[in-house]
Protein backbone atom coordinates (compact mmCIF):
# COMPACT_ATOMS: atom_id res chain seq x y z
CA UNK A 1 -45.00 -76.05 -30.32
CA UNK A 2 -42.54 -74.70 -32.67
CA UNK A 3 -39.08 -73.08 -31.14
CA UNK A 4 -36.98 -71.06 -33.92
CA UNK A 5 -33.71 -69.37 -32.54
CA UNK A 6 -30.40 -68.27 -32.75
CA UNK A 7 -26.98 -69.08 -30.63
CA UNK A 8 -24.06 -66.36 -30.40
CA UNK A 9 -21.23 -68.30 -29.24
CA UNK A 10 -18.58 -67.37 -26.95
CA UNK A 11 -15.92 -69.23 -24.78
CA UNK A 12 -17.42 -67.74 -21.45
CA UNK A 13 -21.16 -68.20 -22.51
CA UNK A 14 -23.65 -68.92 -25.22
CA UNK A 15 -26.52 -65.84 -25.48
CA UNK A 16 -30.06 -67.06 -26.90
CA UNK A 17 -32.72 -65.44 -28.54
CA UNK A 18 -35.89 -67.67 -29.48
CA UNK A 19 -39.11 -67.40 -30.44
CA UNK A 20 -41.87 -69.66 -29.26
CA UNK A 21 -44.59 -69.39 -32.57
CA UNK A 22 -47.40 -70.88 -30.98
CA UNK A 23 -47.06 -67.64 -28.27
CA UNK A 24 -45.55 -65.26 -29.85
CA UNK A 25 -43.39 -65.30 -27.07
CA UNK A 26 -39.62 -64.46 -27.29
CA UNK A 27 -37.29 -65.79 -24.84
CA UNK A 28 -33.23 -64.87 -24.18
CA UNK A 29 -30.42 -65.57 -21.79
CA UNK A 30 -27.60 -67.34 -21.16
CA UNK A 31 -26.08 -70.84 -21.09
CA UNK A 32 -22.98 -70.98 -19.03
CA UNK A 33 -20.79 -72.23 -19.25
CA UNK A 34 -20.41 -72.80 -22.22
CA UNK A 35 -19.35 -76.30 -23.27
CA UNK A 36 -21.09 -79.45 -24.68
CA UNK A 37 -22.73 -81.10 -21.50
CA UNK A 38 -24.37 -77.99 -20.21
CA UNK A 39 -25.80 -77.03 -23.83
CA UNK A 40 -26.91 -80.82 -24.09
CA UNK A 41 -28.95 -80.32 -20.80
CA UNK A 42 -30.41 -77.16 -21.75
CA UNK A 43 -31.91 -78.67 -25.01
CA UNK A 44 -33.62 -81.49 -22.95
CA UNK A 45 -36.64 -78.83 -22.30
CA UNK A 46 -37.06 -79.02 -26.54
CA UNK A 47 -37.36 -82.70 -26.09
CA UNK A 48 -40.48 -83.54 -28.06
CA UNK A 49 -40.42 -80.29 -29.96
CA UNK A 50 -39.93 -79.04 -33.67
CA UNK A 51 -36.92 -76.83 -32.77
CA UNK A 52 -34.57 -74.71 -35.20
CA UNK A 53 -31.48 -73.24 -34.22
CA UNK A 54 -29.07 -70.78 -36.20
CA UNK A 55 -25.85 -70.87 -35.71
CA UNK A 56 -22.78 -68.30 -37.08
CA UNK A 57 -19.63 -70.30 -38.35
CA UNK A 58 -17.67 -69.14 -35.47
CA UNK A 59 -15.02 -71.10 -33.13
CA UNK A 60 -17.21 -73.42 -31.35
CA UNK A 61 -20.51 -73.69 -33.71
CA UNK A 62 -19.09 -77.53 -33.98
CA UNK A 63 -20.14 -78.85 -30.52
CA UNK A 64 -23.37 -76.78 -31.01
CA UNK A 65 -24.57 -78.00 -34.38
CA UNK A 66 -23.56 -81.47 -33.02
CA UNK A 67 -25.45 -81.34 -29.44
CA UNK A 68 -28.53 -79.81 -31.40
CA UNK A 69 -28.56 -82.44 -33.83
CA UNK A 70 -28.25 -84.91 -31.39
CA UNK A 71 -31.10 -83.99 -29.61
CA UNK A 72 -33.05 -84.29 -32.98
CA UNK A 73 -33.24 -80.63 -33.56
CA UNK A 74 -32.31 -78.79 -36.69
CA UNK A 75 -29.43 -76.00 -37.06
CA UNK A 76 -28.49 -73.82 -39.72
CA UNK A 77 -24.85 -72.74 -39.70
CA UNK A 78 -24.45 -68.88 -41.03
CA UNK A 79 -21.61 -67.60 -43.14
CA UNK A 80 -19.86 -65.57 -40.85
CA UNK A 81 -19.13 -62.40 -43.39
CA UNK A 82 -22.90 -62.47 -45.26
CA UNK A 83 -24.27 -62.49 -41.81
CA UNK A 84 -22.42 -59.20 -41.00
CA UNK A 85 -23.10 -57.55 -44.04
CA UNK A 86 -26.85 -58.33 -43.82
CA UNK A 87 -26.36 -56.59 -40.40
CA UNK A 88 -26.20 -53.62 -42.14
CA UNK A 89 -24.69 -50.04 -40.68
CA UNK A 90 -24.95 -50.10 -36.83
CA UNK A 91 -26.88 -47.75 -35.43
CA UNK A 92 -26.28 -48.99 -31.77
CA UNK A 93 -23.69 -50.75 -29.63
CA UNK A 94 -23.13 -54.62 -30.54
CA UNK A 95 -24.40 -57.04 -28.51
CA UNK A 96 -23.91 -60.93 -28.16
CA UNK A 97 -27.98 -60.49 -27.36
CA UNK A 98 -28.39 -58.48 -30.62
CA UNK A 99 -26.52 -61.15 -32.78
CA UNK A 100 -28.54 -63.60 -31.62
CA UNK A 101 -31.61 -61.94 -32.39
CA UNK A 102 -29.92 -61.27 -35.66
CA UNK A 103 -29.50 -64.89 -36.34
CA UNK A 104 -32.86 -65.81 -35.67
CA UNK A 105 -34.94 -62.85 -37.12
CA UNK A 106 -32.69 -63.98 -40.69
CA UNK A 107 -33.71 -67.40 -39.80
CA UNK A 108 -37.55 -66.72 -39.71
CA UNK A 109 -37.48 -64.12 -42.91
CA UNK A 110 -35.56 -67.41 -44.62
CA UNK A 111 -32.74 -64.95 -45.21
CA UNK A 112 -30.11 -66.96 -43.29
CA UNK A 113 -26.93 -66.82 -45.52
CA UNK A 114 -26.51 -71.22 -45.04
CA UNK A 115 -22.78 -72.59 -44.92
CA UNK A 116 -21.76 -75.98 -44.83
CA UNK A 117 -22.25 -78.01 -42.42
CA UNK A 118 -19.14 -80.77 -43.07
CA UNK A 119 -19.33 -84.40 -42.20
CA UNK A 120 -17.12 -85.69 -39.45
CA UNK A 121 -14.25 -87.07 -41.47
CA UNK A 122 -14.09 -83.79 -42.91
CA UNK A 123 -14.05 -81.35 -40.17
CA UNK A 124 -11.46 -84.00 -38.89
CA UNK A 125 -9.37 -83.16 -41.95
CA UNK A 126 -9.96 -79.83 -42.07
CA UNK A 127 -8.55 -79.64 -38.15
CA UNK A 128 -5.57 -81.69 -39.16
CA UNK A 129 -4.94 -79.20 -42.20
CA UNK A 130 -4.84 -75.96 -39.99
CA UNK A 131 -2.86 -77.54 -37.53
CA UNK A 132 -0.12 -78.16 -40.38
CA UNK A 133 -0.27 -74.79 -41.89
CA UNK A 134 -0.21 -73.32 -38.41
CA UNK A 135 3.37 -75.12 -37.74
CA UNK A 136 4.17 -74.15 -41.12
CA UNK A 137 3.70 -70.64 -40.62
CA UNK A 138 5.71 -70.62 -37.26
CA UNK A 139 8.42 -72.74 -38.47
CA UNK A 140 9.00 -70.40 -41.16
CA UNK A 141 8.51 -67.06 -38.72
CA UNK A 142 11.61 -68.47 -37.38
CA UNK A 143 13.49 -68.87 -40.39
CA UNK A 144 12.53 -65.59 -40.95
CA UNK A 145 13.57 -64.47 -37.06
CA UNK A 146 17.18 -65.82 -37.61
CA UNK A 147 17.35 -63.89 -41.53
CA UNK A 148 16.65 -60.64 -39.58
CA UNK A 149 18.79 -61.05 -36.69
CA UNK A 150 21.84 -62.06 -39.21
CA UNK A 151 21.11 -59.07 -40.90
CA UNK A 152 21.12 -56.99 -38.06
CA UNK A 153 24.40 -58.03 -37.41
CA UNK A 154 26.11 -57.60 -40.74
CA UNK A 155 26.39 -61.71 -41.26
CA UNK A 156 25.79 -62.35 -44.57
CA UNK A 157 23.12 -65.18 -44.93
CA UNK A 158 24.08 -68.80 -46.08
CA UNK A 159 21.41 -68.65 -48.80
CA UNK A 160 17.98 -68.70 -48.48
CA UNK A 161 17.86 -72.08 -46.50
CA UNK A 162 19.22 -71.98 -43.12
CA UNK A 163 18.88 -75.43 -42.69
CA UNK A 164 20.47 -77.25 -45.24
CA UNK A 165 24.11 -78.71 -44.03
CA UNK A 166 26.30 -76.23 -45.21
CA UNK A 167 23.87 -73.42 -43.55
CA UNK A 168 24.21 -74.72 -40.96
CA UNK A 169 27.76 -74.84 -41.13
CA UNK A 170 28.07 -71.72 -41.89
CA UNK A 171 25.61 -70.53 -39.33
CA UNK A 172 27.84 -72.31 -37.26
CA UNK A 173 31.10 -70.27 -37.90
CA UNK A 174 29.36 -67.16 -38.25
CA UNK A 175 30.63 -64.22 -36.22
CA UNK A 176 27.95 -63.17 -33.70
CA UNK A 177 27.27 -61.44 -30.41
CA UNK A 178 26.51 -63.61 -27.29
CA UNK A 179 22.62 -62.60 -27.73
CA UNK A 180 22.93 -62.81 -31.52
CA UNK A 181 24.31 -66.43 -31.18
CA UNK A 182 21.59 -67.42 -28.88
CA UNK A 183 18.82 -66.10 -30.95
CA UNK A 184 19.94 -68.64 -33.91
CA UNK A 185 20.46 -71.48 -31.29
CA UNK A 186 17.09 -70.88 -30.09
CA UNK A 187 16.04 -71.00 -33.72
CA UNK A 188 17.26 -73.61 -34.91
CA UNK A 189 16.10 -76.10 -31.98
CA UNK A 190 12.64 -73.97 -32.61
CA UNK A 191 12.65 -75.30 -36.58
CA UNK A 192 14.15 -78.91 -35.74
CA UNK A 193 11.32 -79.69 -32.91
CA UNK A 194 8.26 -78.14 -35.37
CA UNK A 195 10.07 -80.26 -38.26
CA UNK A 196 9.37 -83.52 -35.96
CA UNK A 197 5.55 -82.17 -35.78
CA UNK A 198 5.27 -81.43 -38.74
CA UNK A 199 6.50 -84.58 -40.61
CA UNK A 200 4.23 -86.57 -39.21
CA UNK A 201 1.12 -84.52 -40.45
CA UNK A 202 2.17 -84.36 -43.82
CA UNK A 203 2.50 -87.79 -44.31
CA UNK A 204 -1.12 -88.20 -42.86
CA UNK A 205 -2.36 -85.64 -45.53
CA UNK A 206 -0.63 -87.20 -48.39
CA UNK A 207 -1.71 -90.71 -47.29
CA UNK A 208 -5.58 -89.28 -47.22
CA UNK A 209 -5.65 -87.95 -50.56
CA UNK A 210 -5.39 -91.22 -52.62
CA UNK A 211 -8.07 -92.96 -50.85
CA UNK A 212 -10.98 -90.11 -51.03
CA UNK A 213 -12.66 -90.19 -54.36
CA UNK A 214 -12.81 -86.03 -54.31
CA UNK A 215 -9.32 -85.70 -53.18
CA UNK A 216 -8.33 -87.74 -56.31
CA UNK A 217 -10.42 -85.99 -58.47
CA UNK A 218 -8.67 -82.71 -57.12
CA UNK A 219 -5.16 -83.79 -57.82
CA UNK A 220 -6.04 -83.90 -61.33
CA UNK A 221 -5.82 -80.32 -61.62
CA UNK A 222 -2.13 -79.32 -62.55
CA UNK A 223 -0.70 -78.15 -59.31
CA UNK A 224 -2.93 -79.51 -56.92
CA UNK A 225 -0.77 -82.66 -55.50
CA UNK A 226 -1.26 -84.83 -52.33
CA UNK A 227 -1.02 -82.85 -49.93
CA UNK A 228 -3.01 -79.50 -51.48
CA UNK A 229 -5.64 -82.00 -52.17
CA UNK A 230 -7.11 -82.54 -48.77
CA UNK A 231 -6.43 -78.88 -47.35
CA UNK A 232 -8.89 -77.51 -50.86
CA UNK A 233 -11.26 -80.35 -50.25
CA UNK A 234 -11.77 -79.90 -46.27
CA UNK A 235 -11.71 -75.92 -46.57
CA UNK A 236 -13.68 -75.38 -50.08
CA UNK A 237 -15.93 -77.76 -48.85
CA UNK A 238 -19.36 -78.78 -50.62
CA UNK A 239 -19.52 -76.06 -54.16
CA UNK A 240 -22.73 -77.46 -54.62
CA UNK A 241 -24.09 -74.36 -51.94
CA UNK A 242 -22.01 -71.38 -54.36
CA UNK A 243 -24.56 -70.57 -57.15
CA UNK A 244 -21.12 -69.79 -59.17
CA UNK A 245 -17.31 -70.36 -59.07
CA UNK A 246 -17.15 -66.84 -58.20
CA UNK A 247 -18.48 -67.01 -55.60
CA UNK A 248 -16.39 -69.55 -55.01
CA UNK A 249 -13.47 -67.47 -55.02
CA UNK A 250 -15.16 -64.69 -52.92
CA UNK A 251 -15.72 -67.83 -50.14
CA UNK A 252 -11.35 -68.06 -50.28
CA UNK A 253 -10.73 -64.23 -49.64
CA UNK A 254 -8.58 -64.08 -52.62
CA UNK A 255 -11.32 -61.88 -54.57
CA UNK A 256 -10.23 -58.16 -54.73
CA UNK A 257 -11.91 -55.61 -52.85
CA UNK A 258 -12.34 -52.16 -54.05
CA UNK A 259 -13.75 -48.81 -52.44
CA UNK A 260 -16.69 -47.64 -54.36
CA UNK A 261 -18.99 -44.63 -54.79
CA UNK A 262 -21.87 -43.52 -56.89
CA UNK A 263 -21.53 -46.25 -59.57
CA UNK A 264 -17.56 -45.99 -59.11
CA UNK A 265 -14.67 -47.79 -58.56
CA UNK A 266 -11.34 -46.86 -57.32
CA UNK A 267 -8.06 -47.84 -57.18
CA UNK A 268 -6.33 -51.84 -56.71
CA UNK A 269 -7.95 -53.03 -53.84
CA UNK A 270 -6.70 -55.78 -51.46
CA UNK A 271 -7.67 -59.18 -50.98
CA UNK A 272 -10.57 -59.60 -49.15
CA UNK A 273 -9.14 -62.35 -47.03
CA UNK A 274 -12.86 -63.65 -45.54
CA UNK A 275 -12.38 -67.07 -46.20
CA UNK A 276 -9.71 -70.03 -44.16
CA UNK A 277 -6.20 -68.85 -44.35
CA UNK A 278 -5.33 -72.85 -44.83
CA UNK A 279 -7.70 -72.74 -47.97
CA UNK A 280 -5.59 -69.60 -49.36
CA UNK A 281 -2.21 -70.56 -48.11
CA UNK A 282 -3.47 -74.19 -50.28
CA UNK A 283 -4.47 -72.32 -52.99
CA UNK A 284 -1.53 -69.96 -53.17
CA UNK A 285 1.06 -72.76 -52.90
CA UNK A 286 -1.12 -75.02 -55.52
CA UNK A 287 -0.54 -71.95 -57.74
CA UNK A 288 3.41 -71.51 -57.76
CA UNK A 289 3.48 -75.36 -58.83
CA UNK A 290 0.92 -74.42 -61.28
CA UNK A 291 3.21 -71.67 -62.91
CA UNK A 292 5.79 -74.17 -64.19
CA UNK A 293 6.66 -74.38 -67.91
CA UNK A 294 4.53 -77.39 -68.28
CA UNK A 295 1.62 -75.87 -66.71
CA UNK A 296 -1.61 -75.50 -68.78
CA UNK A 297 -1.26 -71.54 -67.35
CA UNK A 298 2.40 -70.79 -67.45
CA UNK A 299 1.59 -68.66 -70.42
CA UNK A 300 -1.41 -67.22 -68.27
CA UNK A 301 1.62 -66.78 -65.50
CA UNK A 302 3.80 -65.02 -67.72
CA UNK A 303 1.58 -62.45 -68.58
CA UNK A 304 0.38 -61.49 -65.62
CA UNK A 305 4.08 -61.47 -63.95
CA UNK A 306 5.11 -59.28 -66.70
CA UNK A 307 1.98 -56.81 -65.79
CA UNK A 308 1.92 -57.36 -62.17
CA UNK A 309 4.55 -59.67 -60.81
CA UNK A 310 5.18 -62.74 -59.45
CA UNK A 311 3.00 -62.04 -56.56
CA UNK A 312 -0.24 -61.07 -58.43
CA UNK A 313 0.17 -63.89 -61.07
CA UNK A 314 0.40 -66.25 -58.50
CA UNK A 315 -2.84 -64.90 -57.35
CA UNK A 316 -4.49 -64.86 -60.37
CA UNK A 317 -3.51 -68.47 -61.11
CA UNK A 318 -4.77 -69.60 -57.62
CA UNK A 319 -8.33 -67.97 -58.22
CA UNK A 320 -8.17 -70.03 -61.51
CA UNK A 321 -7.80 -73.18 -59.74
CA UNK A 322 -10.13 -72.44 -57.42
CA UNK A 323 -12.44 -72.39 -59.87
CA UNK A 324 -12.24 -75.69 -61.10
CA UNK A 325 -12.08 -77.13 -57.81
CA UNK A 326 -15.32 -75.61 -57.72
CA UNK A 327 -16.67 -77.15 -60.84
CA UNK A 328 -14.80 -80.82 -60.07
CA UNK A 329 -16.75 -81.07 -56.32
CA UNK A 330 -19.59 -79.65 -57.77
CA UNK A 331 -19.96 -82.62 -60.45
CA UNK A 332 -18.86 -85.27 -58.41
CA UNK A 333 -21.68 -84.11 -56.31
CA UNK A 334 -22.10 -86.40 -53.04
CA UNK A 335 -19.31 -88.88 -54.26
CA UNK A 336 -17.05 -86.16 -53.07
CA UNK A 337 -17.95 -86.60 -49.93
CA UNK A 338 -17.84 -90.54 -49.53
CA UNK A 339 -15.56 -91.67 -46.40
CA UNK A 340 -11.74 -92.70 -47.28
CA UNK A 341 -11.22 -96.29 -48.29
């Protein structure tokens, strides 16, 4: 008997849609709730059976793709955005049911758009690397809290660091209201305690790099140091499945989107932003090193920051070295992938 299927995935419950071949039976429901042991006793009816499950890249497709494979089965893990575009205009109300059905119907017509499916050490990695740029981005929301509430009061700001020793100096003689002085209190204890998290993470990121064969090979792109290295490797993940390093670029969200009509396009666009924020905020950070003087594209920079901006050439540079990230993973093929040393 042959079982082909799909899983939406939610915290509460995971809806099912599958199709029994031999039959022509289709079967749906519920597993709840949903977590690893209940899904792994659920499968135990497949035991013994060629089973196929699809999956979308969602929060929790880890534990799924993991429990199915465990139980010998094989799953197919869907790019979350060509999924919804092959969904086409909706003509009816949404439905975990009707994604499933989605999933698997694309499964059977062998239209499934396939992601990744990372080994452990790199989803390990890749967990670590979010984790860092989400304490990043907070510890910097505060910097930014503190700017605006100096502001507010008419304190001039001690440069843009707040944290160096005479910031904080002059942070601490600044002239503010009782709520005023307790917002930069608050914010500075805030920064110190995320520093003391994120120190520690860093340091694990740097000390990766050097010991995985595609991390080095990364870091010999100008710009793309120790601790980018791991963040592009984890997030870009295997190039090998783009068909080009465009498509490449779409998979970070940094490609421009632009309305469109009748053969037509219109105005700047935005960025996309589909892809892992870590992968862009990587990218993006790779390509301010990148726009030194004794950068390979500092002319590139220039030219575009005299058209565009800072901004916008820093944009431009990152989709360049997302490109040859591409092209460096893709040639090292499965070497990039080999555990650390």
């Amino acid at each position: 008997m042959t079982i082909v299927g799909g899983f939406d995935v939610h915290r509460a419950q995971i809806t099912f849609d599958y199709l029994v071949t031999e039959s022509g039976e289709v079967r749906t429901g519920q597993i709840a709730p949903a977590n690893r042991l209940v899904l792994r006793k659920w499968l135990r009816q497949f035991d013994g059976e060629d089973v196929a499950f699809a999956v979308e890249g969602c929060t929790g497709w880890r534990f799924v793709a993991e429990e199915l494979r465990r139980a010998g089965h094989a799953v197919h893990l869907a790019e979350p955005a060509d999924t919804r575009t092959l969904r086409g205009t909706k003509k009816r109300a949404k439905t975990d049911r009707a994604d499933a059905r989605h999933l698997r119907q694309l499964l059977m017509q062998d239209r499934l758009p396939e992601s990744w499916i990372p080994p452990v050490e790199v989803l390990e990695i890749r967990a670590k690397a979010r984790l860092y740029v989400a304490l990043m981005d907070e510890r910097r929301a505060w910097q930014q809290r503190m700017h605006a509430q100096l502001y507010h009061q008419g304190v001039p700001a001690p440069g843009r660091n707040l944290l160096t020793e005479d910031g904080r100096e002059r942070l601490a003689k600044a002239k503010l209201s009782p709520a005023g002085r307790q917002v930069i209190d608050v914010g500075l204890s805030a920064v110190d305690h995320l520093t003391t998290l994120v120190d520690p993470l860093r340091d694990e990121l740097k000390a990766f790099a050097p010991r995985q064969r595609g991390c080095r090979a990364l870091m010999g792109i100008y710009g793309i140091g120790a601790l980018i290295a791991p963040i592009v490797w984890a997030e870009l993940g295997d190039t090998r499945r783009f068909s080009s390093s465009e498509k490449a670029v779409r998979y970070t969200g940094l490609d421009i989107t632009v309305w469109s009509s009748d053969g037509k396009r219109h105005g700047p666009g935005h960025l996309s932003r589909q892809g892992p924020p870590a992968l862009r905020w990587a990218l993006f950070e790779a390509a301010y090193i990148a726009a030194r003087p004794s950068s390979p594209d500092h002319a590139y920079y220039l030219e575009v920051k005299t058209r565009q901006g800072s901004n916008r050439a820093a944009l431009s540079v990152a989709r360049k070295l997302t490109r040859r990230a591409h092209h460096v993973l893709r040639d090292l093929g499965d070497t990039a992938w080999k555990k650390a040393t």
